[in-house]
N, C-alpha and C. Protein backbone atom coordinates (compact mmCIF):
# COMPACT_ATOMS: atom_id res chain seq x y z
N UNK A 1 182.26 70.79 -110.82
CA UNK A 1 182.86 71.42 -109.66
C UNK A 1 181.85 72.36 -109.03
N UNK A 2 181.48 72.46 -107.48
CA UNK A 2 180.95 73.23 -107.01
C UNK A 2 181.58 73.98 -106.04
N UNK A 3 181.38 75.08 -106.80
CA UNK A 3 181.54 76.81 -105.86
C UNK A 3 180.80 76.98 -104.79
N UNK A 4 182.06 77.67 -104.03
CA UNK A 4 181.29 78.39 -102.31
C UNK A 4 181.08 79.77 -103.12
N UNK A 5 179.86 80.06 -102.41
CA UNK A 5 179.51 81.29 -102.46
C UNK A 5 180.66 82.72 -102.87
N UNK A 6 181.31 83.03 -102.05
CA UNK A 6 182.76 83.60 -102.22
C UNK A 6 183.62 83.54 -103.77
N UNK A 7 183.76 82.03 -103.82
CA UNK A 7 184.22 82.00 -105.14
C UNK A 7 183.63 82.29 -105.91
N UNK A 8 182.70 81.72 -106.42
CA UNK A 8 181.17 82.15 -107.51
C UNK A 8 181.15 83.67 -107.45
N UNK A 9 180.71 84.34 -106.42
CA UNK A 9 180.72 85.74 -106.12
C UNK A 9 182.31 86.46 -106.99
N UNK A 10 183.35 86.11 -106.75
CA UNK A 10 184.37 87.03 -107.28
C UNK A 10 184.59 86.12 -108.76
N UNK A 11 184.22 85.02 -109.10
CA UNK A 11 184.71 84.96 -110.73
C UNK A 11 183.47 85.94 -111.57
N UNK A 12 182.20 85.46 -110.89
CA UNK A 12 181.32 86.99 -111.46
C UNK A 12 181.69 87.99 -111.47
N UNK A 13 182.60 88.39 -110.28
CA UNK A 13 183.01 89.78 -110.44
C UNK A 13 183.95 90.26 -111.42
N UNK A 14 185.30 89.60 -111.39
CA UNK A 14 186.02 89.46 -112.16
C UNK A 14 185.42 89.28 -113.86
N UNK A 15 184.39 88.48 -114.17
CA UNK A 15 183.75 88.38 -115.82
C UNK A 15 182.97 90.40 -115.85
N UNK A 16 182.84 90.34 -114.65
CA UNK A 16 182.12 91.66 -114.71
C UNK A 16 182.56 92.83 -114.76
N UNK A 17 184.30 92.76 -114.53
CA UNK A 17 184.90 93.62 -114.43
C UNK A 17 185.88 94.02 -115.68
N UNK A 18 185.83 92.45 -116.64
CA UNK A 18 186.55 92.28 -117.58
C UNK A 18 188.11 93.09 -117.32
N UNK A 19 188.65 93.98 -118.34
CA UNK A 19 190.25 94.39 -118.18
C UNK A 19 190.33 95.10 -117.20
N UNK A 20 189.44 95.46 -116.05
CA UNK A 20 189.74 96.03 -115.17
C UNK A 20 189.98 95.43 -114.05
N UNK A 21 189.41 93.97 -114.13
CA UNK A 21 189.99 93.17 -112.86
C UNK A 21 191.17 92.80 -112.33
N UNK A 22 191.29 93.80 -111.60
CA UNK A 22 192.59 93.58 -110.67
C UNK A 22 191.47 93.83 -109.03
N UNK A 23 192.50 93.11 -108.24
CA UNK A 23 191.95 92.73 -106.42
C UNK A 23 191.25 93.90 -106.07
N UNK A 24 191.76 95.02 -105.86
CA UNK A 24 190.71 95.86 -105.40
C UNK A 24 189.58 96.60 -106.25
N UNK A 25 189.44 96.33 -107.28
CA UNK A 25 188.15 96.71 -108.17
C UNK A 25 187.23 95.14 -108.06
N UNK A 26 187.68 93.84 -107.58
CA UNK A 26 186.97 93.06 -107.29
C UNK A 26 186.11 93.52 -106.09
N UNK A 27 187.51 93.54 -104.76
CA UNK A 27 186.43 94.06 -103.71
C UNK A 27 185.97 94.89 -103.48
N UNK A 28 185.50 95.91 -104.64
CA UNK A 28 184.87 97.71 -104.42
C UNK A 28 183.49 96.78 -105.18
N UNK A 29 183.60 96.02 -106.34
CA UNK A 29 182.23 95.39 -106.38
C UNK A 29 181.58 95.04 -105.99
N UNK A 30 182.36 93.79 -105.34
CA UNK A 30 181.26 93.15 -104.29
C UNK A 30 180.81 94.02 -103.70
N UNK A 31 181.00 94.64 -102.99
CA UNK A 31 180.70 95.49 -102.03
C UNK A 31 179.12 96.16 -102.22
N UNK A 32 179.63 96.77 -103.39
CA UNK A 32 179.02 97.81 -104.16
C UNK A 32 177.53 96.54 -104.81
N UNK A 33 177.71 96.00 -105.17
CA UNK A 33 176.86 95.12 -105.71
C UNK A 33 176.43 94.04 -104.91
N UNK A 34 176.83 93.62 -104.15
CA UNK A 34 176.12 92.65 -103.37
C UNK A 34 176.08 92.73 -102.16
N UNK A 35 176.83 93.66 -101.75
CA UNK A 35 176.94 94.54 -100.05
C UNK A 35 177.35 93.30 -99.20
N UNK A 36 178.65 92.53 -99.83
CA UNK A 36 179.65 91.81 -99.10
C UNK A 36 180.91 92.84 -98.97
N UNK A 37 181.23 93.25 -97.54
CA UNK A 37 182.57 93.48 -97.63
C UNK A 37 183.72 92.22 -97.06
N UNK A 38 184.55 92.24 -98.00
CA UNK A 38 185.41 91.36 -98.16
C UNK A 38 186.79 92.04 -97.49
N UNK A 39 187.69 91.81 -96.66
CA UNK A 39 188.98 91.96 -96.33
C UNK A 39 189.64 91.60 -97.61
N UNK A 40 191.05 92.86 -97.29
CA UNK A 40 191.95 92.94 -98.86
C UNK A 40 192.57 91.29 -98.82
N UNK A 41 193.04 90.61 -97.28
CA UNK A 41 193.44 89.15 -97.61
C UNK A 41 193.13 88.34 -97.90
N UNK A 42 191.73 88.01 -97.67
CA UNK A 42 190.52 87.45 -98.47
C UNK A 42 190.47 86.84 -99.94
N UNK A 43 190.52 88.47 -100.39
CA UNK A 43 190.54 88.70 -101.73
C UNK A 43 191.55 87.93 -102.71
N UNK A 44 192.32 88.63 -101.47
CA UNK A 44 193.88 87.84 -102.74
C UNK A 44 194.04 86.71 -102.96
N UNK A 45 193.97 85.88 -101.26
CA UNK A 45 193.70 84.64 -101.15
C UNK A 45 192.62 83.32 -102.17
N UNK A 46 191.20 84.22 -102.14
CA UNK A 46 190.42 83.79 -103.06
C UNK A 46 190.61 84.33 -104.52
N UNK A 47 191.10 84.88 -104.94
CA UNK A 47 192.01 84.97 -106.38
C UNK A 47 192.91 84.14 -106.75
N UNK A 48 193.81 84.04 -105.68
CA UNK A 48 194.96 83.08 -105.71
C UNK A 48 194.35 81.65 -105.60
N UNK A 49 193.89 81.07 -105.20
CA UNK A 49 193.33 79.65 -104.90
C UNK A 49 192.27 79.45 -106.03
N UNK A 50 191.51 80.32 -106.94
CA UNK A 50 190.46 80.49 -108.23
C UNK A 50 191.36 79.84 -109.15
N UNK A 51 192.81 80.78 -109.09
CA UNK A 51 193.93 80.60 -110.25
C UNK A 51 194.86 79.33 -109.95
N UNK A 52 195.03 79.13 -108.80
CA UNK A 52 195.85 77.90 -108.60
C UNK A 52 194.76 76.48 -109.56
N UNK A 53 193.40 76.76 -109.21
CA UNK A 53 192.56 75.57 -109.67
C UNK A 53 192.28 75.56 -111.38
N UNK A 54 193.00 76.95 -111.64
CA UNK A 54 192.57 76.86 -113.14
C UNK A 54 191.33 77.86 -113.27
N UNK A 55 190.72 78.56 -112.49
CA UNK A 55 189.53 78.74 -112.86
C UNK A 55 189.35 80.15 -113.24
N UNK A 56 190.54 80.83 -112.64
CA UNK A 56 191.39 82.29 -113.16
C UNK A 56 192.14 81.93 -113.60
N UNK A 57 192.85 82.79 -114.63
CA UNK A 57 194.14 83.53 -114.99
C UNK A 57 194.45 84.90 -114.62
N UNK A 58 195.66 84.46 -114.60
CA UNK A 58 196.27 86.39 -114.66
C UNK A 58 197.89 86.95 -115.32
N UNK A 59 197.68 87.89 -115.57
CA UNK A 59 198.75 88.83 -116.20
C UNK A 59 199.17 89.94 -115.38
N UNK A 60 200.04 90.21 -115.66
CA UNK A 60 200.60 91.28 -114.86
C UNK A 60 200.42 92.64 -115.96
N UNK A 61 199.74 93.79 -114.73
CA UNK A 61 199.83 94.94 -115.74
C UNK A 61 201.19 95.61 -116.14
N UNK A 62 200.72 96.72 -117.07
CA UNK A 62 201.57 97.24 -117.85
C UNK A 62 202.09 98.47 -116.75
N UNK A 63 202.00 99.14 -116.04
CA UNK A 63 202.16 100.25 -115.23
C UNK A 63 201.84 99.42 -113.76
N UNK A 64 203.35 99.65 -113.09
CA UNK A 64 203.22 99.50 -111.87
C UNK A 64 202.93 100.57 -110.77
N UNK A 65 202.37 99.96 -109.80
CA UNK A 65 201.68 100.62 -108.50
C UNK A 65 202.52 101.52 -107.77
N UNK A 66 201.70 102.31 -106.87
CA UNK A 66 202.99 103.04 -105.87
C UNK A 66 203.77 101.87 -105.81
N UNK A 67 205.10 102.17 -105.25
CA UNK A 67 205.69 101.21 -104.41
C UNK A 67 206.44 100.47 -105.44
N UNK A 68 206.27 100.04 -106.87
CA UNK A 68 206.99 99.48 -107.98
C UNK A 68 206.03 98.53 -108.36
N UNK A 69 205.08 98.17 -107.69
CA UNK A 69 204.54 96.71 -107.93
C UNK A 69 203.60 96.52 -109.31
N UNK A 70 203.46 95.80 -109.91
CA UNK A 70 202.32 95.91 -111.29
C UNK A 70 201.66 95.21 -110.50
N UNK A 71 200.47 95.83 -110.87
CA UNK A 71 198.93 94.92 -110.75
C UNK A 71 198.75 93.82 -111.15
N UNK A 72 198.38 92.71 -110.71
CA UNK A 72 198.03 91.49 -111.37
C UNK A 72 196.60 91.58 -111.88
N UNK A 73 196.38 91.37 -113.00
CA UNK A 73 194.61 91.85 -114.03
C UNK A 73 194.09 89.88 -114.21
N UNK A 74 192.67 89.86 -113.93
CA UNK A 74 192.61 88.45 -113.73
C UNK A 74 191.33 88.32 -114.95
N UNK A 75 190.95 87.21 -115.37
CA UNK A 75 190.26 86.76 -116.58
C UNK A 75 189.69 85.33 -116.07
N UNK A 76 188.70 85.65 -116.67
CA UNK A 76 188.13 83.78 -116.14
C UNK A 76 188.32 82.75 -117.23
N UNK A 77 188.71 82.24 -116.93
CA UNK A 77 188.79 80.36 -117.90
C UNK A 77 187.63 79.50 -118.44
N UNK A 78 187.73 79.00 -119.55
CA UNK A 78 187.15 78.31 -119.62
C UNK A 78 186.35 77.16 -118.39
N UNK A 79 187.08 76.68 -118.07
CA UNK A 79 187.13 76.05 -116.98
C UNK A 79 186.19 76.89 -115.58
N UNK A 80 186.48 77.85 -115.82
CA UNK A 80 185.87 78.68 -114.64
C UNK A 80 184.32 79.29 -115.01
N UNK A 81 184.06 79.32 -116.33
CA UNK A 81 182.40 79.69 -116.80
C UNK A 81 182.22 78.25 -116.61
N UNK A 82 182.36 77.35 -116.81
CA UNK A 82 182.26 76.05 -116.27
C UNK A 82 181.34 75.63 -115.43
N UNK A 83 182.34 76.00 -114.26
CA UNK A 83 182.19 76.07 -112.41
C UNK A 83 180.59 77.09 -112.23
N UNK A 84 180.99 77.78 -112.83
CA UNK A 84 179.77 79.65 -112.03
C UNK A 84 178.59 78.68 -113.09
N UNK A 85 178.60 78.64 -114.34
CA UNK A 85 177.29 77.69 -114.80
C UNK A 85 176.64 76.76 -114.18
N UNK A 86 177.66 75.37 -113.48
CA UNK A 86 177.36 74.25 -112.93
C UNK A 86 176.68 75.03 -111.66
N UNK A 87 177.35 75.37 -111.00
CA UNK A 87 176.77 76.46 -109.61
C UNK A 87 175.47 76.85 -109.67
N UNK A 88 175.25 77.93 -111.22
CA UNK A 88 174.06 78.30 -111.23
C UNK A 88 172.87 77.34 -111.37
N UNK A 89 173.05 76.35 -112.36
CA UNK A 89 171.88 75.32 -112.39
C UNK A 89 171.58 74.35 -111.21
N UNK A 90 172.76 74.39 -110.77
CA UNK A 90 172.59 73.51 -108.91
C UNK A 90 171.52 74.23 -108.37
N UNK A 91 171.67 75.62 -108.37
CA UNK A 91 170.98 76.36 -107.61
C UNK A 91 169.31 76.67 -108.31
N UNK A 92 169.45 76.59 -109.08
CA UNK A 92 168.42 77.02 -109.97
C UNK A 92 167.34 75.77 -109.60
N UNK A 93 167.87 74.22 -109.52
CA UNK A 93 167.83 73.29 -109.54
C UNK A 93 166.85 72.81 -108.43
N UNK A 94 167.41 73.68 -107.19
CA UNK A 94 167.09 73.47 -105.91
C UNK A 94 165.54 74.62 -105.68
N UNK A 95 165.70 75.71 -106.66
CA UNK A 95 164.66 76.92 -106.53
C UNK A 95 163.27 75.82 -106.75
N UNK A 96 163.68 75.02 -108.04
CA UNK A 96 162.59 74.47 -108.46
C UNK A 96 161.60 74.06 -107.47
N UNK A 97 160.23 74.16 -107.92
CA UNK A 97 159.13 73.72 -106.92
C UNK A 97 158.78 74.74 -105.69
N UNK A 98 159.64 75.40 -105.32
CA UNK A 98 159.48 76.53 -103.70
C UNK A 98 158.62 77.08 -104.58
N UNK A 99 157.78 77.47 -103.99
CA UNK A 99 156.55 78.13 -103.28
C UNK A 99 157.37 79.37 -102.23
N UNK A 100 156.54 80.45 -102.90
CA UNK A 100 157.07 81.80 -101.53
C UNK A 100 156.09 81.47 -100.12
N UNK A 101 156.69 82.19 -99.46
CA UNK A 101 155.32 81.95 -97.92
C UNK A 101 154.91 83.04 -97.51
């Protein structure tokens, strides 16, 4: 399976964030680390569509948000080190041979 940029970008984030990944500590990363700012619908969207494919999971936290809501905390899958591996050697794949200019 090959990852868009976006996706690849937040399951890293998410492995990087381990028990703290919930949506907006994804997009304070990116941000912070790769100086993508991402919209909060974005986010959710590309969380939600990671997990619909299998490539996230998620749980609901233990303490809910203003408002009543629990956080949804996300984890990557088997399936999803998978994907960000295959991604990386594609890419790695393609480095081969360049010459800087």
């Amino acid at each position: 399976m090959s990852l868009g940029d976006l996706q690849n970008l937040t399951i890293l984030a998410v492995a990087q964030l381990g028990p703290e990944a919930v949506a907006r500590q994804v997009r304070e990363l990116l941000a912070q680390r790769v100086g993508r700012e991402v919209a909060v619908p974005t986010i959710f969207v590309t969380l939600t569509r990671l997990e619909d494919q299998g490539l996230l999971k998620s749980v609901e936290g233990d303490h809910p948000e203003r408002g009543g809501r629990r956080r949804r905390i996300f984890s990557v899958t088997e399936k999803g080190w998978a994907a960000v591996q295959a991604t990386r050697a594609a890419s790695e794949r393609l480095w081969e041979g360049i010459a800087p200019q």
